[in-house]
N, C-alpha and C. Protein backbone atom coordinates (compact mmCIF):
# COMPACT_ATOMS: atom_id res chain seq x y z
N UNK A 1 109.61 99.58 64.84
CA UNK A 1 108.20 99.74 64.58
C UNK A 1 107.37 98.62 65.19
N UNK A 2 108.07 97.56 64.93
CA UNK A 2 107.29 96.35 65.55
C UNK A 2 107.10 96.39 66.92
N UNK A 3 105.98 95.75 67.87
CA UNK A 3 106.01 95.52 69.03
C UNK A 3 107.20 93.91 69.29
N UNK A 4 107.65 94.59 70.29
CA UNK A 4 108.59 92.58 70.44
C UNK A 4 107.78 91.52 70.46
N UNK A 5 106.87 91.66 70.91
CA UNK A 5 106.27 90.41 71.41
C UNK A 5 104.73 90.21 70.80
N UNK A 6 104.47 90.92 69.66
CA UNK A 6 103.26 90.98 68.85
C UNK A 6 102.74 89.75 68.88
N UNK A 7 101.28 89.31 68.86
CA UNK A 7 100.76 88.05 68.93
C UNK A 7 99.52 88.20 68.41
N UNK A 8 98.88 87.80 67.10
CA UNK A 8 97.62 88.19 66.88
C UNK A 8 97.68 88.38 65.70
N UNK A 9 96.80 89.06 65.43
CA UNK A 9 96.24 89.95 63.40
C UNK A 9 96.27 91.41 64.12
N UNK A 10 97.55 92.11 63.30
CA UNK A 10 97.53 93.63 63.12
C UNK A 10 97.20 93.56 61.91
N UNK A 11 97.41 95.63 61.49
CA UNK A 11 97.13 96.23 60.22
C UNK A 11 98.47 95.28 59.41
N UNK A 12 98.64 95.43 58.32
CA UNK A 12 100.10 95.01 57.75
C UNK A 12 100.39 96.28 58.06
N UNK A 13 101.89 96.44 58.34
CA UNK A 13 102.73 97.21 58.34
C UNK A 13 103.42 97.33 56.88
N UNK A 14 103.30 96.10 55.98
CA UNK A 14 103.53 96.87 54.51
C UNK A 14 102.84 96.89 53.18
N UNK A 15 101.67 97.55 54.17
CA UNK A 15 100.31 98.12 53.35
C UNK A 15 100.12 97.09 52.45
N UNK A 16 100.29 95.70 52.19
CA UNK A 16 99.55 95.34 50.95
C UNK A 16 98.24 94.89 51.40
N UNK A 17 98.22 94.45 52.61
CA UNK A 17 96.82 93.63 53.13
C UNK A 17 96.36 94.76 54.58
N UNK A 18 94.70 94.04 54.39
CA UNK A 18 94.06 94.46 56.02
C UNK A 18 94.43 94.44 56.99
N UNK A 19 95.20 92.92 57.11
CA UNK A 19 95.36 92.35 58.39
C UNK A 19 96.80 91.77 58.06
N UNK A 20 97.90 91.77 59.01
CA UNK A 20 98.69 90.21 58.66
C UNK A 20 99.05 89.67 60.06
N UNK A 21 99.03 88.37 60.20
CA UNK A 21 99.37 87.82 61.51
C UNK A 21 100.61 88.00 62.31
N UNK A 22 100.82 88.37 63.51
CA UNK A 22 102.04 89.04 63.53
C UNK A 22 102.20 87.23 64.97
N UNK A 23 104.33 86.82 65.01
CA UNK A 23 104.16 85.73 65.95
C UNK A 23 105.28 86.07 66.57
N UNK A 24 105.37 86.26 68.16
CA UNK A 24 106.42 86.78 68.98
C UNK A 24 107.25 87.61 68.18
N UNK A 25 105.98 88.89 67.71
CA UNK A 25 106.70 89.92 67.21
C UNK A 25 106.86 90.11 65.52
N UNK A 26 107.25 89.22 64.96
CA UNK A 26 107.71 88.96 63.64
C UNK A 26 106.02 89.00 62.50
N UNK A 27 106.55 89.47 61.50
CA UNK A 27 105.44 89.25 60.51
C UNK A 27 105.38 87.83 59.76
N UNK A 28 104.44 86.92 59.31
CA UNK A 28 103.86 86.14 58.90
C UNK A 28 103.60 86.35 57.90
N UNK A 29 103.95 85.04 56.78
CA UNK A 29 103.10 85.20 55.57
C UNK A 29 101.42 85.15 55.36
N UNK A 30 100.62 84.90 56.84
CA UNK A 30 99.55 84.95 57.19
C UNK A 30 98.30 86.07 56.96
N UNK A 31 97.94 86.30 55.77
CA UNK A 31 97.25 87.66 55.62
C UNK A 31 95.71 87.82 55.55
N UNK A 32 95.40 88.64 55.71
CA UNK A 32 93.67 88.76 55.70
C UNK A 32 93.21 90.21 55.26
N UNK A 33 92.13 89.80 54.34
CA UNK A 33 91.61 90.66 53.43
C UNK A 33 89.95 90.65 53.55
N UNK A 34 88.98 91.71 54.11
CA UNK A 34 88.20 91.55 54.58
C UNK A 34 87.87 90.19 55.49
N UNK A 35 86.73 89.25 55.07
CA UNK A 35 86.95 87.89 55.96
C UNK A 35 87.55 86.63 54.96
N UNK A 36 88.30 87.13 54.00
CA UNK A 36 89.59 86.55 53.57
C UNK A 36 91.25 86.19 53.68
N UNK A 37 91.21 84.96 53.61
CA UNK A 37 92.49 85.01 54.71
C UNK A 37 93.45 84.25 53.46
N UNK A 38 94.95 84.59 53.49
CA UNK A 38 95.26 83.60 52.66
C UNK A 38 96.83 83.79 52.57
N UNK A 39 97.94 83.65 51.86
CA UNK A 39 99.39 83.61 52.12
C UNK A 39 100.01 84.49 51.20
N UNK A 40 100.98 85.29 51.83
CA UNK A 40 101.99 86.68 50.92
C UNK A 40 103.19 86.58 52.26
N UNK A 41 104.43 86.00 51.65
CA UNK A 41 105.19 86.86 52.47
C UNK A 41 105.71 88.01 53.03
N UNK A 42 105.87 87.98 54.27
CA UNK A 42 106.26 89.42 54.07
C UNK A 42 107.80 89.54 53.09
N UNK A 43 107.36 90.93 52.78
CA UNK A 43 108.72 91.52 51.71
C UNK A 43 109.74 91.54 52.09
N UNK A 44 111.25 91.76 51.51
CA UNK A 44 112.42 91.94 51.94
C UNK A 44 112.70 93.13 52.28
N UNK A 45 111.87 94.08 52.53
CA UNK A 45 112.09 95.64 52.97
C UNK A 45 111.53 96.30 54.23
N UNK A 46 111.66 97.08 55.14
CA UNK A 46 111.34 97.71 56.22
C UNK A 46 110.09 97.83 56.01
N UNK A 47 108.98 97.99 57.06
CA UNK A 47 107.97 98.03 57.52
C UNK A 47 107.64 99.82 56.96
N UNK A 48 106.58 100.11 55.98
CA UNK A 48 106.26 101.15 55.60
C UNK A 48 105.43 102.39 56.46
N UNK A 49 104.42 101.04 57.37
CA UNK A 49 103.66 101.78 58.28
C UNK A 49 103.53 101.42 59.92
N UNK A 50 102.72 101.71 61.08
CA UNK A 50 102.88 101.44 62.26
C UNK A 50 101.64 100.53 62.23
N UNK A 51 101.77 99.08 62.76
CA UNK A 51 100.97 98.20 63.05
C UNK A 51 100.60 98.76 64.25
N UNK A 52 99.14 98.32 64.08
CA UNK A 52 97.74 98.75 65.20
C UNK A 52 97.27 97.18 65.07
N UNK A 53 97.01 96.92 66.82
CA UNK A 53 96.59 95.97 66.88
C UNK A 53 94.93 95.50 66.47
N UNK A 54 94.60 94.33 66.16
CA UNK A 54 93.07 94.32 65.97
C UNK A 54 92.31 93.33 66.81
N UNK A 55 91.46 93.94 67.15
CA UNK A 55 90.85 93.55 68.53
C UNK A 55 89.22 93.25 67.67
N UNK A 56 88.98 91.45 67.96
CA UNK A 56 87.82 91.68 67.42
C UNK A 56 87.29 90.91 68.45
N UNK A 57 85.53 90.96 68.66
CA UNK A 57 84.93 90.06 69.24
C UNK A 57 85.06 88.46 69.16
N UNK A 58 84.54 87.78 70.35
CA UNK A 58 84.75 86.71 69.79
C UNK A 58 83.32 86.14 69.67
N UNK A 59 83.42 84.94 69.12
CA UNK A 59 81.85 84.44 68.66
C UNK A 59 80.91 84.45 69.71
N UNK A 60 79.56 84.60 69.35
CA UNK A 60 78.51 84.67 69.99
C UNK A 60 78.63 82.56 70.22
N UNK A 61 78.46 82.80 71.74
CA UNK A 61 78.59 80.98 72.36
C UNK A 61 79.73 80.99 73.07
N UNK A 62 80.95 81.58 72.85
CA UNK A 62 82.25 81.03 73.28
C UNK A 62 82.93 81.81 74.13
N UNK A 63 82.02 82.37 75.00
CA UNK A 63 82.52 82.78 76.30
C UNK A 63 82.67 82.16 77.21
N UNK A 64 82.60 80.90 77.12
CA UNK A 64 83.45 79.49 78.08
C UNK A 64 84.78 78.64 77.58
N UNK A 65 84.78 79.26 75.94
CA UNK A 65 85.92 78.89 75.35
C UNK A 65 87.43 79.94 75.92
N UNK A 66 88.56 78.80 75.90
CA UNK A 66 89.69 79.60 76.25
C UNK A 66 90.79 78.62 75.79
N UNK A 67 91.66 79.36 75.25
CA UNK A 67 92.89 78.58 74.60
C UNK A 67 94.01 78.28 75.61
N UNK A 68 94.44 77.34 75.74
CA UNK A 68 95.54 76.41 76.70
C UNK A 68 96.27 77.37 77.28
N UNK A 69 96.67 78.40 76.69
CA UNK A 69 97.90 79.96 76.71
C UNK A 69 97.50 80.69 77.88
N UNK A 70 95.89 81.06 77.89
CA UNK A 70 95.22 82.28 78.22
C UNK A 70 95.45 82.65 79.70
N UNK A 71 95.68 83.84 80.31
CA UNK A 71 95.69 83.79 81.61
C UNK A 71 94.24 83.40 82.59
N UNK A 72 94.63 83.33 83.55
CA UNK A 72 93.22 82.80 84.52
C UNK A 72 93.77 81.94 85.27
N UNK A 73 94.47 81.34 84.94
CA UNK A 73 94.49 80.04 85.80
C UNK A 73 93.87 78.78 85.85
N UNK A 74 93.71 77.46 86.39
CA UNK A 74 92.90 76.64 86.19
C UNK A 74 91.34 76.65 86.02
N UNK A 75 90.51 76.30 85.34
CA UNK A 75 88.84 75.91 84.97
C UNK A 75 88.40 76.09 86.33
N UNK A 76 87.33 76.93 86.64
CA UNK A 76 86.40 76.30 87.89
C UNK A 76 85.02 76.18 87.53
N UNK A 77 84.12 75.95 88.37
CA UNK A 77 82.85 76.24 88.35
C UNK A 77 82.03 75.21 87.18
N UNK A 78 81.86 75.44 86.00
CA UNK A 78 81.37 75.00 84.68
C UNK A 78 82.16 74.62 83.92
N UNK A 79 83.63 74.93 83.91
CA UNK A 79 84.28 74.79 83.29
C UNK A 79 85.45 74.01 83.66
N UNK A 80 85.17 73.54 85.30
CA UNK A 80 85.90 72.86 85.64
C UNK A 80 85.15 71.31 85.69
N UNK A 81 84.00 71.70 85.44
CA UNK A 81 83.18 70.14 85.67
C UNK A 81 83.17 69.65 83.76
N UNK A 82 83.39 70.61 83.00
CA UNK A 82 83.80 70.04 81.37
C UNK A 82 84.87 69.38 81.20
N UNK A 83 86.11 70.29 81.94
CA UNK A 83 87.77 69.67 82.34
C UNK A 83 87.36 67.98 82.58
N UNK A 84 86.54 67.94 83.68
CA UNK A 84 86.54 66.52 84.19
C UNK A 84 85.96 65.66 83.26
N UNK A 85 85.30 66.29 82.89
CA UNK A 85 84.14 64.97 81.51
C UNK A 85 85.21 64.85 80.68
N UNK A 86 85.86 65.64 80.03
CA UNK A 86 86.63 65.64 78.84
C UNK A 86 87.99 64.49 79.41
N UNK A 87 88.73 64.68 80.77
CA UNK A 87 89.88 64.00 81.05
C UNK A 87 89.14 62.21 81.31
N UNK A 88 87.97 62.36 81.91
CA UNK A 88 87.28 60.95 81.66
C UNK A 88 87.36 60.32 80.71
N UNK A 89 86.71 61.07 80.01
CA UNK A 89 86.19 60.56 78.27
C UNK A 89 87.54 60.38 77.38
N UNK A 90 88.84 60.75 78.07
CA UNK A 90 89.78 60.57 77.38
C UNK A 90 90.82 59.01 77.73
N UNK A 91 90.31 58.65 78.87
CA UNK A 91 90.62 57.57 79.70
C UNK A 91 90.06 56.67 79.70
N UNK A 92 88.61 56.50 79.18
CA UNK A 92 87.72 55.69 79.38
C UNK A 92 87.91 54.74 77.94
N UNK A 93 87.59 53.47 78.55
CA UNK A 93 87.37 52.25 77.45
C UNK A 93 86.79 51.25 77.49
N UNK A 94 86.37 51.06 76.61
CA UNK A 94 85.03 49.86 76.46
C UNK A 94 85.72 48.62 77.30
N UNK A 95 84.74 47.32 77.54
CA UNK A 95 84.74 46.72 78.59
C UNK A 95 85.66 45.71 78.17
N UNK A 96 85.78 45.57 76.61
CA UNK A 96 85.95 44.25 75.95
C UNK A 96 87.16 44.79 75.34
N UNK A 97 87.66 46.04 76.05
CA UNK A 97 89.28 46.26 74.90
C UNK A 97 90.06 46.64 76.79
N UNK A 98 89.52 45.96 77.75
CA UNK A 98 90.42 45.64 79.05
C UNK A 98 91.31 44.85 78.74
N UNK A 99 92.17 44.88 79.54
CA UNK A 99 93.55 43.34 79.36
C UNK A 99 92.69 42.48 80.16
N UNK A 100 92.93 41.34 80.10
CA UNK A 100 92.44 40.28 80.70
C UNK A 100 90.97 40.23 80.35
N UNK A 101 90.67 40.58 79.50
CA UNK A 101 89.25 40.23 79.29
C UNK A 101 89.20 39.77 77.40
């Protein structure tokens, strides 16, 4: 019933919740109940129903957001000039925490 490689919030497959988080496939004690989220393992018994994946929008703003995983390939454009501020700003140090100073 399961997909192998499930990744995300499906239906539960054993009907107690809306949603349950499914991870390379496997069910999660991860559950969600309208925009309630909170912990149930899954049960010791076969999957009752067919998980459907759930596909939701993502926030209004964060269509420059992308998680480390995602396909695309490297940042360009806007998002490659954030890459650079951010790897700066991660390197950078005040004048008076140099060696020799």
């Amino acid at each position: 019933m399961a997909e192998e490689h499930a990744e995300g919030w499906y239906t539960d497959p054993y009907g107690r919740h809306e949603a349950r988080w499914m991870s390379r496939g496997e069910a999660t004690k991860l559950v969600r109940d309208g925009e309630v989220e909170s912990y149930d393992a899954p049960p010791d018994e076969a999957p009752s129903r067919e998980m459907t994946r759930i596909v939701t929008e993502p926030p209004a703003g964060s269509d420059g957001l992308r998680r480390a995983d995602d396909e695309g390939g490297p940042p360009t454009g806007n998002d490659a000039a954030g890459a650079a501020v951010m790897g700066a700003l991660t390197t950078w140090h005040r004048s008076d925490e140099r060696p020799g100073r």
